[in-house]
Protein backbone atom coordinates (compact mmCIF):
# COMPACT_ATOMS: atom_id res chain seq x y z
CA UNK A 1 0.00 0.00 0.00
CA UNK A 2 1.04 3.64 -0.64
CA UNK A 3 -1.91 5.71 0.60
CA UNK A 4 0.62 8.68 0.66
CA UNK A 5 3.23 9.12 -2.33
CA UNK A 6 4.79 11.83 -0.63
CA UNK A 7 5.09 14.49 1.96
CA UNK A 8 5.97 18.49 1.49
CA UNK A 9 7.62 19.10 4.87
CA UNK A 10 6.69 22.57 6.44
CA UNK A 11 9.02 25.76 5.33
CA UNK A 12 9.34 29.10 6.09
CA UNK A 13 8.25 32.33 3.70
CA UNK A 14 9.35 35.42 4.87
CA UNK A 15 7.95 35.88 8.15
CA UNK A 16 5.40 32.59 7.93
CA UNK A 17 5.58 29.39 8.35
CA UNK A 18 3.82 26.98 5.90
CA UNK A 19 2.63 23.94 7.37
CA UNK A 20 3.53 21.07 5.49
CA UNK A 21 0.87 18.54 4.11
CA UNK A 22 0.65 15.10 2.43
CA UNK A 23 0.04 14.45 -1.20
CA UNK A 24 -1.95 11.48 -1.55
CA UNK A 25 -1.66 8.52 -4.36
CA UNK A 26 -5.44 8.29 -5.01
CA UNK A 27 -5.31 11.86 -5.28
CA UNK A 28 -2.78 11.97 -7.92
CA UNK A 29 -4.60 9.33 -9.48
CA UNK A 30 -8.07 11.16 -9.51
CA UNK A 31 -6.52 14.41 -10.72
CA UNK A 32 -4.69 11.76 -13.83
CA UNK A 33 -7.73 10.37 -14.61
CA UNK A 34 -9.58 13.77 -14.87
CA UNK A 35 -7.02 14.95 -17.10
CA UNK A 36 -6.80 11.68 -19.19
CA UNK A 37 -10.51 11.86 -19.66
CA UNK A 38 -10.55 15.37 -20.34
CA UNK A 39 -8.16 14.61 -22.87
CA UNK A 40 -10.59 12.16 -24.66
CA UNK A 41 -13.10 14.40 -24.32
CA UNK A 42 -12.09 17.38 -25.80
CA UNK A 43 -10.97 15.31 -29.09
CA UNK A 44 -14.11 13.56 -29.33
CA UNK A 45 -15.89 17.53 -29.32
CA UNK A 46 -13.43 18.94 -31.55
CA UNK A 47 -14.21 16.49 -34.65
CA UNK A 48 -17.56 17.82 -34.39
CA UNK A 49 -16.46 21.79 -34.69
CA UNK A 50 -16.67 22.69 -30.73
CA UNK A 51 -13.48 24.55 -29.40
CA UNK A 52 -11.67 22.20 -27.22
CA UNK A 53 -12.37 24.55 -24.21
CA UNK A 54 -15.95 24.10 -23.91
CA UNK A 55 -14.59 20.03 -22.70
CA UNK A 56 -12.37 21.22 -20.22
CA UNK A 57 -15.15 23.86 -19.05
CA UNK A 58 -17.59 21.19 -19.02
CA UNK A 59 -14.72 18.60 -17.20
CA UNK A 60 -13.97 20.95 -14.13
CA UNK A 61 -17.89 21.18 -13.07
CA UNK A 62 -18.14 17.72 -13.82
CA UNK A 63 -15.37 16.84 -11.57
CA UNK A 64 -16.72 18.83 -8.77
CA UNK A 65 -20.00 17.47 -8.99
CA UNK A 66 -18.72 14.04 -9.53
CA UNK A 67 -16.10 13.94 -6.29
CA UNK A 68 -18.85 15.96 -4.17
CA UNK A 69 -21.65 13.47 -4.97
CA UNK A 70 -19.60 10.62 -4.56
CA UNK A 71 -18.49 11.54 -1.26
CA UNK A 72 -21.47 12.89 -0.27
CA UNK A 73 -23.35 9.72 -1.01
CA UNK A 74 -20.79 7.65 1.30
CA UNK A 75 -21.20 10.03 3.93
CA UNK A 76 -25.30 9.09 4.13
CA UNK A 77 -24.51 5.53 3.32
CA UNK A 78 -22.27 5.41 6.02
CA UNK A 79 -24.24 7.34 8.33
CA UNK A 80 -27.31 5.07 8.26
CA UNK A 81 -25.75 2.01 8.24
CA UNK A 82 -24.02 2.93 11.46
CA UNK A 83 -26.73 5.07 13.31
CA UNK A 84 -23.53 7.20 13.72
CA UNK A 85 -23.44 11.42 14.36
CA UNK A 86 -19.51 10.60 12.78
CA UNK A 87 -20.64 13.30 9.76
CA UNK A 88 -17.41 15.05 9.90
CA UNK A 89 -15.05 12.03 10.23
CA UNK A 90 -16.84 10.24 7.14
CA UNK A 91 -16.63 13.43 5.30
CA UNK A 92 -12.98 13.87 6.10
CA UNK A 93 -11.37 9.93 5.95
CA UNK A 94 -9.21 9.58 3.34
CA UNK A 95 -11.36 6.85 1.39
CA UNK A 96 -15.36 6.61 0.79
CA UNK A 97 -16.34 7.13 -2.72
CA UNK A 98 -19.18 5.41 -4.42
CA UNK A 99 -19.54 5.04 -8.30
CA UNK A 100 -23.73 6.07 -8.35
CA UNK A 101 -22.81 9.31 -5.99
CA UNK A 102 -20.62 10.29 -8.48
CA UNK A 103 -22.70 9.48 -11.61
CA UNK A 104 -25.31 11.35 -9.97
CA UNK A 105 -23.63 14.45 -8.61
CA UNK A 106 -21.37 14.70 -12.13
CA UNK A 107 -24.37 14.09 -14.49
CA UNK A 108 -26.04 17.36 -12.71
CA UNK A 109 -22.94 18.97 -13.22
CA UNK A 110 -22.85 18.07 -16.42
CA UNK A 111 -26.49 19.19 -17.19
CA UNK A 112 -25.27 22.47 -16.35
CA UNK A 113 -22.32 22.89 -17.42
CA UNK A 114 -23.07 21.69 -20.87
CA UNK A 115 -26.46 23.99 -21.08
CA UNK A 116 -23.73 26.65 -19.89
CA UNK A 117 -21.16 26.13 -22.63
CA UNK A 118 -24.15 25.90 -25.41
CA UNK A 119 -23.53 22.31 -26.23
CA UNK A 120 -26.27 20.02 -26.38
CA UNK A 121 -26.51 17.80 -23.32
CA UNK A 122 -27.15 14.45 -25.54
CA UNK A 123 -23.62 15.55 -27.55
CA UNK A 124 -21.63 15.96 -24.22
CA UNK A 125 -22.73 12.90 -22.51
CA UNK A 126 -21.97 11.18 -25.42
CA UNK A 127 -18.53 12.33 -26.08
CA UNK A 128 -18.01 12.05 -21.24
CA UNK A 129 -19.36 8.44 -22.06
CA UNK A 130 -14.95 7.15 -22.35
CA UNK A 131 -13.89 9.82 -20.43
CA UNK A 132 -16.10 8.80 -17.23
CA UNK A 133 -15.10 5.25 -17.99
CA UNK A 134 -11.27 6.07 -18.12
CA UNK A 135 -11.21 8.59 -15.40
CA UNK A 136 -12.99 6.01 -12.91
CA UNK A 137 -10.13 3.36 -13.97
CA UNK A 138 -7.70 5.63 -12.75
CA UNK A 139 -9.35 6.51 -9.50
CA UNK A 140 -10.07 2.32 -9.00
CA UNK A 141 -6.62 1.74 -8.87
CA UNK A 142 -6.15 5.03 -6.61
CA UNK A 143 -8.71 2.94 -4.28
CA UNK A 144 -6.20 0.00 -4.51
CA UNK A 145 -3.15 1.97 -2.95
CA UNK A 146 -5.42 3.49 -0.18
CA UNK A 147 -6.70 0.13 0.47
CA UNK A 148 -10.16 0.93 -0.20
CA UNK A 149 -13.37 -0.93 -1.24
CA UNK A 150 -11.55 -4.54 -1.75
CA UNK A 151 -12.99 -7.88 -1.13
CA UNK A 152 -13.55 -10.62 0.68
CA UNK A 153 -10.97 -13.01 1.94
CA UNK A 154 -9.38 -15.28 -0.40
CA UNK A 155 -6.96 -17.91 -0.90
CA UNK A 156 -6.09 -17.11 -4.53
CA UNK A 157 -2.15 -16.38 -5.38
CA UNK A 158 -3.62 -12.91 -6.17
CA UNK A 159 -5.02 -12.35 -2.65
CA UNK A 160 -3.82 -8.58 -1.08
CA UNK A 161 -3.64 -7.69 2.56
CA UNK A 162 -4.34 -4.11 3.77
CA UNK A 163 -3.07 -3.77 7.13
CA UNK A 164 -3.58 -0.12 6.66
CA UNK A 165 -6.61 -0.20 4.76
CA UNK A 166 -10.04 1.20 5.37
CA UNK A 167 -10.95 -1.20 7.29
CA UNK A 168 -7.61 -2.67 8.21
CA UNK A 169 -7.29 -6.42 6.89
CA UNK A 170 -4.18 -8.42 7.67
CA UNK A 171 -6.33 -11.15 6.10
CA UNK A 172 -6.00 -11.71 1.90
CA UNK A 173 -8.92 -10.20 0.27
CA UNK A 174 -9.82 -10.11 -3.52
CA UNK A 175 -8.43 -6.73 -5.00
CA UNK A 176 -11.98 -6.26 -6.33
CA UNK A 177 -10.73 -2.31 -7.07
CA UNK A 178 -8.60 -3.60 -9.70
CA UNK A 179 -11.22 -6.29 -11.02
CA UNK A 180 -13.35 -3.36 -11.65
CA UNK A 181 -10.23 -0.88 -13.38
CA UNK A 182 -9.15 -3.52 -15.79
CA UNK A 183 -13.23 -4.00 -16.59
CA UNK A 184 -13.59 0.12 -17.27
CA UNK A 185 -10.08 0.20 -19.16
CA UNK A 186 -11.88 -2.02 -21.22
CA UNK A 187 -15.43 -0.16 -21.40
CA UNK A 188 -13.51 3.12 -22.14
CA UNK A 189 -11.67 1.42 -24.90
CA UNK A 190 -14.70 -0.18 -26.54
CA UNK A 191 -16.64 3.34 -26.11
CA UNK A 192 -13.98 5.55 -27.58
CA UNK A 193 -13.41 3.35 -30.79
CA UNK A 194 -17.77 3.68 -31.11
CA UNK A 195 -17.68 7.37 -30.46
CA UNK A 196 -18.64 7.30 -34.84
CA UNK A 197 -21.16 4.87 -34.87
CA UNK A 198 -22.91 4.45 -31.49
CA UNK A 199 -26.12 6.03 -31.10
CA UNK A 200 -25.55 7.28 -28.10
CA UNK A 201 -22.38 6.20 -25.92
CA UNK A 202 -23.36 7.21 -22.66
CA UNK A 203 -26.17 3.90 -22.55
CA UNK A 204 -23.70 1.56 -23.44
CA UNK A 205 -21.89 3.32 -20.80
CA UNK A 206 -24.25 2.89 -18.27
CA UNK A 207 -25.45 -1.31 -19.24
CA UNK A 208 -21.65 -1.75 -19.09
CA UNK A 209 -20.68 -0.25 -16.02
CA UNK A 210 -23.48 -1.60 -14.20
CA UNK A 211 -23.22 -5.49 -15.14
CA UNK A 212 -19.79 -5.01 -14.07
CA UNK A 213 -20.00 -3.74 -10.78
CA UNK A 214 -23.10 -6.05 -10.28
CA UNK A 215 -20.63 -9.08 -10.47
CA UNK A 216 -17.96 -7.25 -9.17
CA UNK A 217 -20.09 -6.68 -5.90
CA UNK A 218 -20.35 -10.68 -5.67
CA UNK A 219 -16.63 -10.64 -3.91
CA UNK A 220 -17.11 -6.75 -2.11
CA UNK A 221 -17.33 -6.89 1.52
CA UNK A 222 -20.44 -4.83 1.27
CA UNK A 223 -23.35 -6.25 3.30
CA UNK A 224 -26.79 -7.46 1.92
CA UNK A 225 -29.66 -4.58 1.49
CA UNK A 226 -32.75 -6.49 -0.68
CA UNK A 227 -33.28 -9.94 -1.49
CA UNK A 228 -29.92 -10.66 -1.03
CA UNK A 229 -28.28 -7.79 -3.35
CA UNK A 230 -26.35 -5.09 -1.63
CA UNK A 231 -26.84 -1.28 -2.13
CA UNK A 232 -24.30 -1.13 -5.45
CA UNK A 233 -26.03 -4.07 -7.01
CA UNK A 234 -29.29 -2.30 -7.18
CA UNK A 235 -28.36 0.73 -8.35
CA UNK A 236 -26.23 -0.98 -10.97
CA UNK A 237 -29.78 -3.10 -12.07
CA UNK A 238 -31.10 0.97 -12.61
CA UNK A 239 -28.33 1.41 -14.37
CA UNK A 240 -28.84 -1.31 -17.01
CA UNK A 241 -32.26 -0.64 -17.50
CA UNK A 242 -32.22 2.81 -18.05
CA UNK A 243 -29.38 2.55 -20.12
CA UNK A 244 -30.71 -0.40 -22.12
CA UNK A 245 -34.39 1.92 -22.26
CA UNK A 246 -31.97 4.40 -23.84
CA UNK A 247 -30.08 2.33 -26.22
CA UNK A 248 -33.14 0.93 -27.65
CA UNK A 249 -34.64 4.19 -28.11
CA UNK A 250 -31.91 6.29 -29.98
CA UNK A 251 -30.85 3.40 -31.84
CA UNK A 252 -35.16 3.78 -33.40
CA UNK A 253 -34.27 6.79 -34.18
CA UNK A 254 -30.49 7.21 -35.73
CA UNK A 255 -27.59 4.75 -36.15
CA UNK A 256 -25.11 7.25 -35.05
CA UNK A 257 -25.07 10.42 -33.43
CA UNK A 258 -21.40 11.76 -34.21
CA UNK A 259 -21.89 11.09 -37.90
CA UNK A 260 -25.54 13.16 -38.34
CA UNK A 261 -24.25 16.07 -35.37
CA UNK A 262 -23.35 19.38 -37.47
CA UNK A 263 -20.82 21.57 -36.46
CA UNK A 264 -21.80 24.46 -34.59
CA UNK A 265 -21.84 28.16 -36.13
CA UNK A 266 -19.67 29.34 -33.41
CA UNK A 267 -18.15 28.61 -30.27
């Protein structure tokens, strides 16, 4: 585990003295995976005709509203599965971030940031559709080196301890955080090389996600909620349905949204 890739002691400027503080790997690894996707993002906009700025525009508020509603949505989970008044120490651990927060605060912030920016909200989800997936690889493995949302115990030659993970563990688990990064590596491949000829790339984006974390939750540590599923699984079953519901729709009415989008007078 590195939970911490490295520390900027405390030094003096001019008459101050400016504490030092600890740079953390899954934040490096967020802030890579926001810029990776942003990447993506903006090139998928600019073959259509929109300035490349309008992306990273759209990218900051998405972040925001991403890493706020995933955080946020820990915080309640956590709070009434506990019966705990711990608000402030959820809010502040180093860990807790679930997927569905995140799709749910960034998708706001996407809504208006896009509507902001004058590009059409179908067009930007879209074109986000890789980038989410690719960002949330990144930020998987960040979950790894904190020691974060793995497993249960297992046997397997594969098997990590996290004696300084959230919870500790000095017991093998299933790295179920990278289980689900090599799965979006491979959704945010099979999304970007679509971006022509899907219909609309956020659905796929949403069935695929969601059947994997719905197995992936089969080894989490995460306790049962309904008939047997935990909290993940069901919101990954919304997931596929909506985003199947969508597929089938805008696939009625055109093949492929990149190919019959014009380019915009001005931007």
């Amino acid at each position: 585990m590195y939970p911490i890739l490295f520390e900027i002691p405390s030094f003096q400027l001019f008459s101050y003295v400016v504490p030092g503080f600890e740079i953390s790997t899954f934040g490096i690894l967020v802030a890579l995976g926001a810029l990776f996707g942003g990447r993506l993002f903006a090139i998928a906009l600019g073959e259509v005709g929109y300035h490349r700025e309008c992306a990273w525009s759209i990218l900051f508020w998405a972040l925001l509203g991403g890493i706020g509603g995933a955080k946020l949505w820990y915080v309640a989970e956590m709070v009434a599965r506990t019966s705990s008044d711990q608000f402030f120490e959820f809010l502040t651990s180093r860990g807790g971030l679930t997927w569905y927060g995140g799709l749910v605060g960034g998708g706001l912030a996407v809504l208006l940031a896009a509507r902001a920016n004058q590009v059409p909200l179908k067009l930007a989800t879209h074109f986000a559709a890789p980038a989410v997936a690719a960002g949330q690889c990144l930020g998987r493995i960040g979950c790894f080196f904190v020691g974060d949302d793995y497993g249960v115990p297992t046997d397997l030659p594969w098997g990590v301890a996290f004696p300084k993970g959230l919870p500790p563990t000095d017991v093998p688990v299933h790295p179920t955080m990278l289980y689900e990064a090599a799965w979006l590596a491979l959704i945010a491949w099979i999304l970007w090389k679509r971006r022509a000829t899907s219909s609309y790339l956020f659905a796929e984006y949403l069935v695929l996600a969601g059947v994997g974390r719905f197995l992936d939750e089969f080894l989490r540590a995460n306790p049962a909620w309904i008939a047997g599923l935990t909290n993940a699984q069901i919101t990954a079953v919304v997931c596929i349905l909506i985003g199947g519901g969508l597929m089938a729709y805008f696939r009625s009415q055109s093949p492929s949204l990149h190919s019959q989008q014009p380019a915009p007078e001005s931007s």
